[in-house]
PDB file of N, CA and C in Angstrom:
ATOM      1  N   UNK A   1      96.490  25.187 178.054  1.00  0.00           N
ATOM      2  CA  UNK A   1      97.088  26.451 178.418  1.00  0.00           C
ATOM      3  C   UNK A   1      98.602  26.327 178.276  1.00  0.00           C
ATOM      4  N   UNK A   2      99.148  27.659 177.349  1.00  0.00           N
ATOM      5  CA  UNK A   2     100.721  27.152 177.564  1.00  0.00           C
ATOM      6  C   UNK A   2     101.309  28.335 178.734  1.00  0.00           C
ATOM      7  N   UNK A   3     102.533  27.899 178.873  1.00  0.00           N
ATOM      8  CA  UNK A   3     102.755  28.721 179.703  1.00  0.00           C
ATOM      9  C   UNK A   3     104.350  29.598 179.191  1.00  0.00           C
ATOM     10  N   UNK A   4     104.429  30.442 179.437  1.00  0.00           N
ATOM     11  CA  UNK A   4     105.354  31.293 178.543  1.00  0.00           C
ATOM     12  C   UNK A   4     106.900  30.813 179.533  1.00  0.00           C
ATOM     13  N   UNK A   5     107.950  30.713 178.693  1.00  0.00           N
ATOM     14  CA  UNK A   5     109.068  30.581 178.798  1.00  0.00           C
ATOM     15  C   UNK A   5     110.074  31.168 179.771  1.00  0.00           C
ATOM     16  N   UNK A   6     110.480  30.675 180.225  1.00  0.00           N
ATOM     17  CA  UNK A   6     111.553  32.110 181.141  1.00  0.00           C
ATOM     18  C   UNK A   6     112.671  31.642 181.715  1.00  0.00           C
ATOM     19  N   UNK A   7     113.077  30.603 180.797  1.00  0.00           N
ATOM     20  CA  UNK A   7     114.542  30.067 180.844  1.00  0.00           C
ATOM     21  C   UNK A   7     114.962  30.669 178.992  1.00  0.00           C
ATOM     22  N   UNK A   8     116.068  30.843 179.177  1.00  0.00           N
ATOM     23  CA  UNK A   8     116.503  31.731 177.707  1.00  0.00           C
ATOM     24  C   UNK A   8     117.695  31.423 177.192  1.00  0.00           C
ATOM     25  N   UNK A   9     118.384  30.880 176.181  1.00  0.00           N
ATOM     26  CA  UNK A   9     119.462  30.044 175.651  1.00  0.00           C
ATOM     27  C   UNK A   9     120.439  30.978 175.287  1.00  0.00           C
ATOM     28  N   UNK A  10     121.680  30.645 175.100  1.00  0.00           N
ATOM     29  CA  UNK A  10     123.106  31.397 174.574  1.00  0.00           C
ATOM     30  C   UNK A  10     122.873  30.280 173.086  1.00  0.00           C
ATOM     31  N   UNK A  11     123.645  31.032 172.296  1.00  0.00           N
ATOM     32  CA  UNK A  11     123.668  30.251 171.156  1.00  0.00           C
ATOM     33  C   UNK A  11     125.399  30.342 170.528  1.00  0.00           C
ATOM     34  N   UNK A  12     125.977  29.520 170.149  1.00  0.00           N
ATOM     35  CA  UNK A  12     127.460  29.618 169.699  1.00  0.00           C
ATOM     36  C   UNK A  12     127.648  29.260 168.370  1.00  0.00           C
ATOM     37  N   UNK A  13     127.557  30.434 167.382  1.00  0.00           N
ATOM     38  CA  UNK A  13     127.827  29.975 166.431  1.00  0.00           C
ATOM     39  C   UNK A  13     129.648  29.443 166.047  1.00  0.00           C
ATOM     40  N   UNK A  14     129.733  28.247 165.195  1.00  0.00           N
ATOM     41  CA  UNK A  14     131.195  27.896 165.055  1.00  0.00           C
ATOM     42  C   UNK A  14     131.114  28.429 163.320  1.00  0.00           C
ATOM     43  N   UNK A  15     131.725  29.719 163.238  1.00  0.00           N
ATOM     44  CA  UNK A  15     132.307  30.053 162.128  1.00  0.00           C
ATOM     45  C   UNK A  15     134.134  30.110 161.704  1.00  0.00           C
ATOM     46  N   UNK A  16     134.571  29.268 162.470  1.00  0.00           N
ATOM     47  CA  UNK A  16     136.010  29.615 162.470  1.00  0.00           C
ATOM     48  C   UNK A  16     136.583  28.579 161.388  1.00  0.00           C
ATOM     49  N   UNK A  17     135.889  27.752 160.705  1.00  0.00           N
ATOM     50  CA  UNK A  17     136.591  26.643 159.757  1.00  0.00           C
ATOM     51  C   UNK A  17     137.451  26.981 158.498  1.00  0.00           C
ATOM     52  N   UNK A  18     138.352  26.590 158.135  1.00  0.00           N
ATOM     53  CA  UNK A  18     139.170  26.530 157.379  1.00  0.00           C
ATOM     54  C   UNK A  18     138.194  26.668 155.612  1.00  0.00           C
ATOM     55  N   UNK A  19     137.555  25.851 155.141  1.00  0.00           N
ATOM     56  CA  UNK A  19     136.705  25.551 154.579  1.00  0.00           C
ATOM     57  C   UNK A  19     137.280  24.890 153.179  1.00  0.00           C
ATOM     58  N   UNK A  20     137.994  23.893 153.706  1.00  0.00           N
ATOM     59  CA  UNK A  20     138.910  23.348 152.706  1.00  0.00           C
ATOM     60  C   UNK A  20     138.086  21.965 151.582  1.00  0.00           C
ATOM     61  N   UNK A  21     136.637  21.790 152.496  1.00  0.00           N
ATOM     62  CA  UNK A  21     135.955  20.842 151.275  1.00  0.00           C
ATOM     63  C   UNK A  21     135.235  21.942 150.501  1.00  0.00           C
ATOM     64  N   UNK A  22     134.909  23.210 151.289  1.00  0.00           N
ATOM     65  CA  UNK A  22     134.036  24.017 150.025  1.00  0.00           C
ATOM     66  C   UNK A  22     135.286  24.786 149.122  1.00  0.00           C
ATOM     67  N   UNK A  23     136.258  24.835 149.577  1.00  0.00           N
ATOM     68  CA  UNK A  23     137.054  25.854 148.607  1.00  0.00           C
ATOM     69  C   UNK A  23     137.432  26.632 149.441  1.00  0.00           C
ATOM     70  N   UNK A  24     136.844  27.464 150.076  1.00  0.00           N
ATOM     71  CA  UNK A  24     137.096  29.085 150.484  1.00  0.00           C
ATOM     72  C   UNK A  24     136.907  28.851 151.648  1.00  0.00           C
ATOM     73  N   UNK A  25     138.419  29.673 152.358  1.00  0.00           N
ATOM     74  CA  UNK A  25     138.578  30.138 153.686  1.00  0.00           C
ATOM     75  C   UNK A  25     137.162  31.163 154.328  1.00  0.00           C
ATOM     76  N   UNK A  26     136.735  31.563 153.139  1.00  0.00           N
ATOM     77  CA  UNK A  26     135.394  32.570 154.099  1.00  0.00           C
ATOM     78  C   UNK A  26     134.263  32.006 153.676  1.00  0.00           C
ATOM     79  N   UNK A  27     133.981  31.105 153.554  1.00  0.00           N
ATOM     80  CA  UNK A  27     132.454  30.353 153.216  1.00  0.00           C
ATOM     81  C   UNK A  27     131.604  30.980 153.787  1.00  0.00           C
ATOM     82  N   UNK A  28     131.693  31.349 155.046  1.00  0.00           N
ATOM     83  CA  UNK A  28     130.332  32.351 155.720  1.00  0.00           C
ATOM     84  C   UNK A  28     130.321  33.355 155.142  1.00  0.00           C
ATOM     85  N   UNK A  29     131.413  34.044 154.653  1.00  0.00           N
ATOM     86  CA  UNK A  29     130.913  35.661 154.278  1.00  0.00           C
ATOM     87  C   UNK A  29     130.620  35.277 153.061  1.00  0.00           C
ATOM     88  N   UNK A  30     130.531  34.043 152.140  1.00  0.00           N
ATOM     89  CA  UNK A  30     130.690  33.903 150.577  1.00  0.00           C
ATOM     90  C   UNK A  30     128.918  34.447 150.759  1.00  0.00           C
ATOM     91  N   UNK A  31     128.081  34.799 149.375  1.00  0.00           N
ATOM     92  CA  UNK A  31     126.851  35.309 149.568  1.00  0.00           C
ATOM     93  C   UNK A  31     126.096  34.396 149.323  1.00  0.00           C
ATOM     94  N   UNK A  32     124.800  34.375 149.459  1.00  0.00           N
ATOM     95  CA  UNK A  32     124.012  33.761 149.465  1.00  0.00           C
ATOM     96  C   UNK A  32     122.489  34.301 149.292  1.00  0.00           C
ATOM     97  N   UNK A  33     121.682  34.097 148.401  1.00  0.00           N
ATOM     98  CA  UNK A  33     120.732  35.089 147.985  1.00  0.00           C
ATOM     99  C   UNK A  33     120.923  36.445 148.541  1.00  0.00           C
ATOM    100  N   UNK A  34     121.887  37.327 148.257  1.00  0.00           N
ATOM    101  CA  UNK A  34     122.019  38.272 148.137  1.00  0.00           C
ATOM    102  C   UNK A  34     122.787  38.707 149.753  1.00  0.00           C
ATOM    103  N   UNK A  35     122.920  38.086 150.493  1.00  0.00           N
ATOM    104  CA  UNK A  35     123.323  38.063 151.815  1.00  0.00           C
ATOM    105  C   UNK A  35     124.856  37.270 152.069  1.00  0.00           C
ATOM    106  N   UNK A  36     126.035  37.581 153.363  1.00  0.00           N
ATOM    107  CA  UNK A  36     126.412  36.586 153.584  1.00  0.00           C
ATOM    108  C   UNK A  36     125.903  35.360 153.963  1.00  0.00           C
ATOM    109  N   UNK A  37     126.610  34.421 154.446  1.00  0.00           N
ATOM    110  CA  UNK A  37     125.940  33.194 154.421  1.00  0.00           C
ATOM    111  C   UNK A  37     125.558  33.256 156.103  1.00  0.00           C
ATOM    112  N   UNK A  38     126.351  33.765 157.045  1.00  0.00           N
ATOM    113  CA  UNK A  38     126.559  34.025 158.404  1.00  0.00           C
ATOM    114  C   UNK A  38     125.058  34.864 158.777  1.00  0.00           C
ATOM    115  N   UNK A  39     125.263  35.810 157.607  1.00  0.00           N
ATOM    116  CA  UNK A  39     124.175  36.721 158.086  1.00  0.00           C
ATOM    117  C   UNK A  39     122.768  35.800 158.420  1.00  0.00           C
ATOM    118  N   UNK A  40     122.347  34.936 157.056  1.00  0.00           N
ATOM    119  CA  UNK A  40     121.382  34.138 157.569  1.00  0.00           C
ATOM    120  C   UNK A  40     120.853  33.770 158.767  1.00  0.00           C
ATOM    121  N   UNK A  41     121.969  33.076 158.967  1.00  0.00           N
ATOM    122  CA  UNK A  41     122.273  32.402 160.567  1.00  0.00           C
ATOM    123  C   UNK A  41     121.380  33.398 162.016  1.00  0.00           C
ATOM    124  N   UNK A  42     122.663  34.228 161.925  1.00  0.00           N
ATOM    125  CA  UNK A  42     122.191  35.688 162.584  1.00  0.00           C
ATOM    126  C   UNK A  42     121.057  36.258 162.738  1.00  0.00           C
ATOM    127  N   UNK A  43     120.275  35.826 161.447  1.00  0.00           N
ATOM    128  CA  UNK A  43     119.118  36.360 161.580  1.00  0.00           C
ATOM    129  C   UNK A  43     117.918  35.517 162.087  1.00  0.00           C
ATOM    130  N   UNK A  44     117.934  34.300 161.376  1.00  0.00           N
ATOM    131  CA  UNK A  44     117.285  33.243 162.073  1.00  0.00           C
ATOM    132  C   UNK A  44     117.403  33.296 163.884  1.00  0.00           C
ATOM    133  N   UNK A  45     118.176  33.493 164.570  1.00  0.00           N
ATOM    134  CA  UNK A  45     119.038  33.564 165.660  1.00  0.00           C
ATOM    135  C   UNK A  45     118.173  34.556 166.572  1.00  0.00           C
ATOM    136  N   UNK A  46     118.163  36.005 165.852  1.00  0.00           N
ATOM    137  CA  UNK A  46     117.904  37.361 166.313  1.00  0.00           C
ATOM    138  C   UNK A  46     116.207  36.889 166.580  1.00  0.00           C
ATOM    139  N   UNK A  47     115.806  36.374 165.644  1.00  0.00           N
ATOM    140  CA  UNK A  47     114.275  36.074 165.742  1.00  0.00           C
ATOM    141  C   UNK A  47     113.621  34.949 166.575  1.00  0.00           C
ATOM    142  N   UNK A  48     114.303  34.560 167.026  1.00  0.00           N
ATOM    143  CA  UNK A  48     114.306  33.024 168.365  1.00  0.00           C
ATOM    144  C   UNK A  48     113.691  34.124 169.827  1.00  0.00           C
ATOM    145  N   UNK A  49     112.411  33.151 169.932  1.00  0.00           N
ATOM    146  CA  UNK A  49     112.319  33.925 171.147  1.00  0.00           C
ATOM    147  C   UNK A  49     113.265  33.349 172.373  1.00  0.00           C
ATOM    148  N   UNK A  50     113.778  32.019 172.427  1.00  0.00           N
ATOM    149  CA  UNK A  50     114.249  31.611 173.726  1.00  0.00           C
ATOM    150  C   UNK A  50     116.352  31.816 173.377  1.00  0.00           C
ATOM    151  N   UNK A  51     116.365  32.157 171.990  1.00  0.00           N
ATOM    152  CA  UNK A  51     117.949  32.540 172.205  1.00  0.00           C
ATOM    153  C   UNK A  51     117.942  34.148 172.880  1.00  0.00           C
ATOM    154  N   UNK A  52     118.823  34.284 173.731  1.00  0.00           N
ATOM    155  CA  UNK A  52     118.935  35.875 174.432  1.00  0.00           C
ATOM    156  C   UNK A  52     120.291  36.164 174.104  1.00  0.00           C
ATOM    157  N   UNK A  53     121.564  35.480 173.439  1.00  0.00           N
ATOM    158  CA  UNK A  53     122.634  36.058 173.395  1.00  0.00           C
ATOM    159  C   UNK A  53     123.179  35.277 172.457  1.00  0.00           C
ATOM    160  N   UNK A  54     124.329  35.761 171.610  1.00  0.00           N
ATOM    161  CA  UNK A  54     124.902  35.073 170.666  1.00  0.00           C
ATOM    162  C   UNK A  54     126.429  35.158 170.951  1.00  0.00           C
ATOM    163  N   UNK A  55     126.735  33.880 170.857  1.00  0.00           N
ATOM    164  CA  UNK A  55     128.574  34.291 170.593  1.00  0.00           C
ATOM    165  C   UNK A  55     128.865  33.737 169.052  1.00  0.00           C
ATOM    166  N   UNK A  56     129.960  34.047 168.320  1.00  0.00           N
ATOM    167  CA  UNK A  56     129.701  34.000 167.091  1.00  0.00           C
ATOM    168  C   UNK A  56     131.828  33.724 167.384  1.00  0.00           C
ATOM    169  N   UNK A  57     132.478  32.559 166.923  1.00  0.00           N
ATOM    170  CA  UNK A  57     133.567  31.887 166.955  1.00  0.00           C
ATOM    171  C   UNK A  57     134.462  31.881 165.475  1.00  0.00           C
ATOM    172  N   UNK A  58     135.062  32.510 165.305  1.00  0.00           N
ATOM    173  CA  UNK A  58     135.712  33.366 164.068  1.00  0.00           C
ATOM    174  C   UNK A  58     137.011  32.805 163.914  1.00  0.00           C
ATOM    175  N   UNK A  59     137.712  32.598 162.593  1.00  0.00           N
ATOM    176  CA  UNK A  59     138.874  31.641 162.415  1.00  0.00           C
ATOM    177  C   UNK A  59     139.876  33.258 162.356  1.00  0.00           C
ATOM    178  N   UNK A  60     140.829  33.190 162.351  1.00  0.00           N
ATOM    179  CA  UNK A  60     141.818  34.346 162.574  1.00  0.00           C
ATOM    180  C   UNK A  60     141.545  34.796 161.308  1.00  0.00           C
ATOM    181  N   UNK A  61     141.820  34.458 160.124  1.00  0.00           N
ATOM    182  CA  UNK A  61     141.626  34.727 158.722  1.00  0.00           C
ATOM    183  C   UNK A  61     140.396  35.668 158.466  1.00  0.00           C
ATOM    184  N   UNK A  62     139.397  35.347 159.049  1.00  0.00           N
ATOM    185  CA  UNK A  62     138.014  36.069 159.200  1.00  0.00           C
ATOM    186  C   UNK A  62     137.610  36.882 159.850  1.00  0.00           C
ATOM    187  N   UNK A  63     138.347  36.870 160.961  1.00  0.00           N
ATOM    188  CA  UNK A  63     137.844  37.595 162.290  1.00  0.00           C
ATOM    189  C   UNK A  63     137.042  39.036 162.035  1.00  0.00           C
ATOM    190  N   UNK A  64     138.311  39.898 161.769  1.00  0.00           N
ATOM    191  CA  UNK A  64     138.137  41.354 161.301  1.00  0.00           C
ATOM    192  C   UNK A  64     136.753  41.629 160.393  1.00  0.00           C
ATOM    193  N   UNK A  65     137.059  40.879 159.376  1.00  0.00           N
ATOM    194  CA  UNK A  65     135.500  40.601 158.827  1.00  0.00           C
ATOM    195  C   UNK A  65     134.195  40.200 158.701  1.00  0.00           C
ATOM    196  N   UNK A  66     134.064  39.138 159.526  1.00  0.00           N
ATOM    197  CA  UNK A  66     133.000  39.000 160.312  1.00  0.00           C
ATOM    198  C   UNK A  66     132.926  40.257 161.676  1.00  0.00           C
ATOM    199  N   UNK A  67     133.341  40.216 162.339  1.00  0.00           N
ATOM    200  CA  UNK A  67     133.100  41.711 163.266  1.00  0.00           C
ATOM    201  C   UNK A  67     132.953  42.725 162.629  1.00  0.00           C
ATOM    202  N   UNK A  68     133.220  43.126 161.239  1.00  0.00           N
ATOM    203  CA  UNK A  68     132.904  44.412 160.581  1.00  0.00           C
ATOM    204  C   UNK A  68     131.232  43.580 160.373  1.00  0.00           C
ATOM    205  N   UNK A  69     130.967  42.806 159.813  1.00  0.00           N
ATOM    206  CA  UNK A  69     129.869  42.419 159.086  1.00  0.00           C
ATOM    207  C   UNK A  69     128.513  42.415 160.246  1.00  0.00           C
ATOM    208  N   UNK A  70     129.112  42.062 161.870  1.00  0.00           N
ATOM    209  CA  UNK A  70     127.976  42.049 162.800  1.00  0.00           C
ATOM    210  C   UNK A  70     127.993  43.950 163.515  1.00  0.00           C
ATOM    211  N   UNK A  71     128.655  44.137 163.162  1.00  0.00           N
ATOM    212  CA  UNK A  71     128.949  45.769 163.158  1.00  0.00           C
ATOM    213  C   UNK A  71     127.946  46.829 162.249  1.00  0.00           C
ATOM    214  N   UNK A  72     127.939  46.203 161.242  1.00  0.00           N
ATOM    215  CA  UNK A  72     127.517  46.487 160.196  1.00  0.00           C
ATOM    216  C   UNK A  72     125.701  46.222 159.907  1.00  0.00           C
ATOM    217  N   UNK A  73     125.761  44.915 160.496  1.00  0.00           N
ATOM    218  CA  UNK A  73     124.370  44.703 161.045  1.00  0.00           C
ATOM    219  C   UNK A  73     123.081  45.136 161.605  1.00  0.00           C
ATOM    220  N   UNK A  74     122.494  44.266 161.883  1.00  0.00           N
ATOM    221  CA  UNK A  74     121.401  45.184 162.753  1.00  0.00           C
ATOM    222  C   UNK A  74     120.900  44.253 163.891  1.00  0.00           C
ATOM    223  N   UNK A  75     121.495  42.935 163.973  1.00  0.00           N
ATOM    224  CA  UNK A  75     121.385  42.216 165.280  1.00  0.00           C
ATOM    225  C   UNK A  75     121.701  42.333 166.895  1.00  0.00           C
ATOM    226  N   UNK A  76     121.329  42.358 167.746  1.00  0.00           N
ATOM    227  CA  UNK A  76     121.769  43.208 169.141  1.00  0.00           C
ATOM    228  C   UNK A  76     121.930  41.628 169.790  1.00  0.00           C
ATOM    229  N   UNK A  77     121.495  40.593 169.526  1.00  0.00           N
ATOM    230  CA  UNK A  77     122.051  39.260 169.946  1.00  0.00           C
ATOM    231  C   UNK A  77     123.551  38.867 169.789  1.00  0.00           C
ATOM    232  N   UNK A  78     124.087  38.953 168.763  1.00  0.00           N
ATOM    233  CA  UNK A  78     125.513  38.732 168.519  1.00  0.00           C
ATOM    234  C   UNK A  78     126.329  39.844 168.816  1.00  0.00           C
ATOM    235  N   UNK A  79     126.896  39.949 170.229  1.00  0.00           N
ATOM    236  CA  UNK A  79     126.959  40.749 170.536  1.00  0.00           C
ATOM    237  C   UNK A  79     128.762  40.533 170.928  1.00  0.00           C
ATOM    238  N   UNK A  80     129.284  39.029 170.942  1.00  0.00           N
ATOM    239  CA  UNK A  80     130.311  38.544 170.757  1.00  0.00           C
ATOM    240  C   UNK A  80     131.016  37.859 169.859  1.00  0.00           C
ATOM    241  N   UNK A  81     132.513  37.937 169.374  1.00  0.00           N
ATOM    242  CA  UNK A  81     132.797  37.359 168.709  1.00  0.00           C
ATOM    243  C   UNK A  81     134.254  36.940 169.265  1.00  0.00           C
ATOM    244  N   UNK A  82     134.628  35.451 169.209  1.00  0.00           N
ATOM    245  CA  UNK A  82     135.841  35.171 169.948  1.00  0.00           C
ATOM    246  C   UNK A  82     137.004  34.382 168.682  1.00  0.00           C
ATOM    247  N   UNK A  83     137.979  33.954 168.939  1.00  0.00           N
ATOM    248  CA  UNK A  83     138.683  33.965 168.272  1.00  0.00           C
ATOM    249  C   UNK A  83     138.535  31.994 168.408  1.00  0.00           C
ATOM    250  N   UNK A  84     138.612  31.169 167.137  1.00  0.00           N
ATOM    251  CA  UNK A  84     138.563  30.151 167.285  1.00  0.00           C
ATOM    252  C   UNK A  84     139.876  29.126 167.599  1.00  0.00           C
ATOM    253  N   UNK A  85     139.995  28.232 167.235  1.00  0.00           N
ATOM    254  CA  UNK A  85     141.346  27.462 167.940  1.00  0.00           C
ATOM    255  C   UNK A  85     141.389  26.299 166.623  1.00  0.00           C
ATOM    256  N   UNK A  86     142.849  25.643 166.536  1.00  0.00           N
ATOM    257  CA  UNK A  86     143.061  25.122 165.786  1.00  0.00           C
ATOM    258  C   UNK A  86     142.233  23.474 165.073  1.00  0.00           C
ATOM    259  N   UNK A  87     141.974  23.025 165.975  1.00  0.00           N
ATOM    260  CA  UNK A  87     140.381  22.093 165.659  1.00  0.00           C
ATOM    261  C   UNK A  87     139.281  22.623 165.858  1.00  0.00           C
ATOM    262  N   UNK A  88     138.216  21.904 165.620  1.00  0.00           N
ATOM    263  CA  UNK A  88     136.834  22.641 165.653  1.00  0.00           C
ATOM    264  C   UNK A  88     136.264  22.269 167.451  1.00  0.00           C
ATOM    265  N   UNK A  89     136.683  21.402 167.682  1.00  0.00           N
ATOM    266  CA  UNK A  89     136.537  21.378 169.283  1.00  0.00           C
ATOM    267  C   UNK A  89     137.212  22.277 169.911  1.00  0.00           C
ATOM    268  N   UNK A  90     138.482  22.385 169.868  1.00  0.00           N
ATOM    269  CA  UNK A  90     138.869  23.731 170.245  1.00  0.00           C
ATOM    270  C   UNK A  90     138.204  24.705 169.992  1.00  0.00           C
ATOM    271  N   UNK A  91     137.559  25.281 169.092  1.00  0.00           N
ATOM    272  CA  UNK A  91     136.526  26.494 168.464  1.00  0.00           C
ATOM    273  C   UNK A  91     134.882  26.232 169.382  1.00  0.00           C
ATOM    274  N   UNK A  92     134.559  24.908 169.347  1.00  0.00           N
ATOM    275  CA  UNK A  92     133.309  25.012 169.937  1.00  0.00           C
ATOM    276  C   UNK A  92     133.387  25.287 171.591  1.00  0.00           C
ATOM    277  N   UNK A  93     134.743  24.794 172.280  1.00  0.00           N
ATOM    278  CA  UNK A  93     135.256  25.296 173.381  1.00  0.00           C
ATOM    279  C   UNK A  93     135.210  26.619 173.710  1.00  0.00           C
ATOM    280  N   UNK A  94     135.817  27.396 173.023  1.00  0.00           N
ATOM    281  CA  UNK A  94     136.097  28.928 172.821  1.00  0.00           C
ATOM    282  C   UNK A  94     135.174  29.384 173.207  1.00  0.00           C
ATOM    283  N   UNK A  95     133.839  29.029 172.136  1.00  0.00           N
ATOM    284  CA  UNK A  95     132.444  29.409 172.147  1.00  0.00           C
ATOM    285  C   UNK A  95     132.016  29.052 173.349  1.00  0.00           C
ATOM    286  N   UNK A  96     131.763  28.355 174.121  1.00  0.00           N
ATOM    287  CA  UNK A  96     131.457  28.206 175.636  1.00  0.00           C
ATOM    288  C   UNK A  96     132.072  28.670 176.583  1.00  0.00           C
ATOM    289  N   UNK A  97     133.020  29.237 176.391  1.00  0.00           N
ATOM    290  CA  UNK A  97     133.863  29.737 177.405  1.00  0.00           C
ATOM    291  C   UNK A  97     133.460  30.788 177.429  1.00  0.00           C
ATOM    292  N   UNK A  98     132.951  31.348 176.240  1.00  0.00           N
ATOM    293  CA  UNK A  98     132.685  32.989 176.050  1.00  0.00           C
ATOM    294  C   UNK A  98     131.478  33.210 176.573  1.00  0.00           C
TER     295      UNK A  98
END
Protein backbone atom coordinates (compact mmCIF):
# COMPACT_ATOMS: atom_id res chain seq x y z
CA UNK A 1 0.00 0.00 0.00
CA UNK A 2 1.48 3.41 -0.79
CA UNK A 3 0.57 6.15 0.89
CA UNK A 4 0.09 9.54 -0.82
CA UNK A 5 2.44 12.44 -0.13
CA UNK A 6 1.72 15.57 1.79
CA UNK A 7 4.96 17.13 2.32
CA UNK A 8 5.49 19.34 -1.04
CA UNK A 9 8.94 20.88 -2.29
CA UNK A 10 9.96 24.59 -3.49
CA UNK A 11 12.18 24.18 -6.36
CA UNK A 12 15.00 27.02 -7.31
CA UNK A 13 15.85 27.19 -10.50
CA UNK A 14 19.62 28.96 -10.96
CA UNK A 15 19.27 30.69 -14.33
CA UNK A 16 21.36 33.72 -13.63
CA UNK A 17 24.88 32.51 -15.27
CA UNK A 18 26.95 34.45 -17.33
CA UNK A 19 27.35 31.56 -19.86
CA UNK A 20 30.80 32.21 -20.83
CA UNK A 21 31.80 28.29 -21.61
CA UNK A 22 28.63 28.05 -23.89
CA UNK A 23 29.04 31.43 -25.60
CA UNK A 24 25.86 33.23 -24.80
CA UNK A 25 24.79 35.34 -21.98
CA UNK A 26 21.10 33.81 -22.53
CA UNK A 27 21.72 30.09 -22.88
CA UNK A 28 18.30 29.48 -21.24
CA UNK A 29 16.31 31.46 -23.58
CA UNK A 30 18.73 30.04 -26.58
CA UNK A 31 15.98 27.30 -28.21
CA UNK A 32 15.87 24.08 -28.02
CA UNK A 33 13.59 21.74 -30.04
CA UNK A 34 11.58 24.42 -30.78
CA UNK A 35 11.32 25.81 -27.14
CA UNK A 36 13.53 27.94 -24.81
CA UNK A 37 15.82 25.95 -23.01
CA UNK A 38 14.28 27.29 -19.44
CA UNK A 39 10.99 26.51 -20.72
CA UNK A 40 11.87 22.77 -20.60
CA UNK A 41 12.85 22.99 -17.17
CA UNK A 42 9.53 24.72 -16.25
CA UNK A 43 7.75 22.29 -17.61
CA UNK A 44 9.25 19.23 -16.31
CA UNK A 45 8.80 21.25 -12.88
CA UNK A 46 4.94 22.19 -13.49
CA UNK A 47 4.37 18.36 -13.87
CA UNK A 48 6.10 17.15 -10.45
CA UNK A 49 3.56 16.14 -8.21
CA UNK A 50 5.65 16.94 -4.93
CA UNK A 51 7.17 20.45 -6.42
CA UNK A 52 4.27 23.15 -5.25
CA UNK A 53 6.26 26.35 -6.06
CA UNK A 54 8.99 27.57 -8.21
CA UNK A 55 11.47 30.36 -7.81
CA UNK A 56 13.29 30.85 -10.97
CA UNK A 57 16.97 33.15 -10.22
CA UNK A 58 17.68 35.45 -13.27
CA UNK A 59 21.14 37.19 -14.12
CA UNK A 60 20.33 41.08 -14.60
CA UNK A 61 21.06 40.72 -18.39
CA UNK A 62 18.04 38.29 -18.57
CA UNK A 63 15.80 39.20 -16.11
CA UNK A 64 13.16 41.19 -18.17
CA UNK A 65 13.20 38.29 -20.47
CA UNK A 66 12.83 35.49 -18.73
CA UNK A 67 9.80 37.19 -16.74
CA UNK A 68 8.28 38.08 -20.12
CA UNK A 69 8.85 34.33 -21.13
CA UNK A 70 7.12 32.87 -17.61
CA UNK A 71 4.46 35.57 -18.34
CA UNK A 72 4.03 34.39 -21.46
CA UNK A 73 3.69 30.87 -20.31
CA UNK A 74 1.32 28.70 -19.03
CA UNK A 75 3.00 27.48 -15.72
CA UNK A 76 1.24 28.68 -12.33
CA UNK A 77 4.37 27.07 -10.35
CA UNK A 78 6.93 29.67 -11.32
CA UNK A 79 5.40 32.11 -9.93
CA UNK A 80 8.80 33.96 -8.83
CA UNK A 81 11.60 35.33 -10.26
CA UNK A 82 14.53 37.02 -8.22
CA UNK A 83 17.42 38.73 -9.27
CA UNK A 84 20.77 36.67 -9.06
CA UNK A 85 24.15 37.83 -7.44
CA UNK A 86 27.55 37.96 -8.67
CA UNK A 87 28.73 34.14 -8.04
CA UNK A 88 26.53 31.34 -8.44
CA UNK A 89 26.35 30.82 -4.62
CA UNK A 90 25.30 34.08 -4.27
CA UNK A 91 22.40 33.23 -6.95
CA UNK A 92 21.59 29.86 -5.31
CA UNK A 93 21.31 32.02 -2.00
CA UNK A 94 18.92 34.47 -3.58
CA UNK A 95 16.92 31.48 -4.60
CA UNK A 96 16.38 30.38 -0.98
CA UNK A 97 15.80 33.38 0.39
CA UNK A 98 12.96 33.82 -1.96
Amino acid sequence: MTRARESFASAVVVAAGKGERFGATDKVLRPLAGQPVLAWTLEALEASETVADVVVVAGEHTLSAIRALIDRGNWTKARTVVTGGARRQDSVLAGLRA
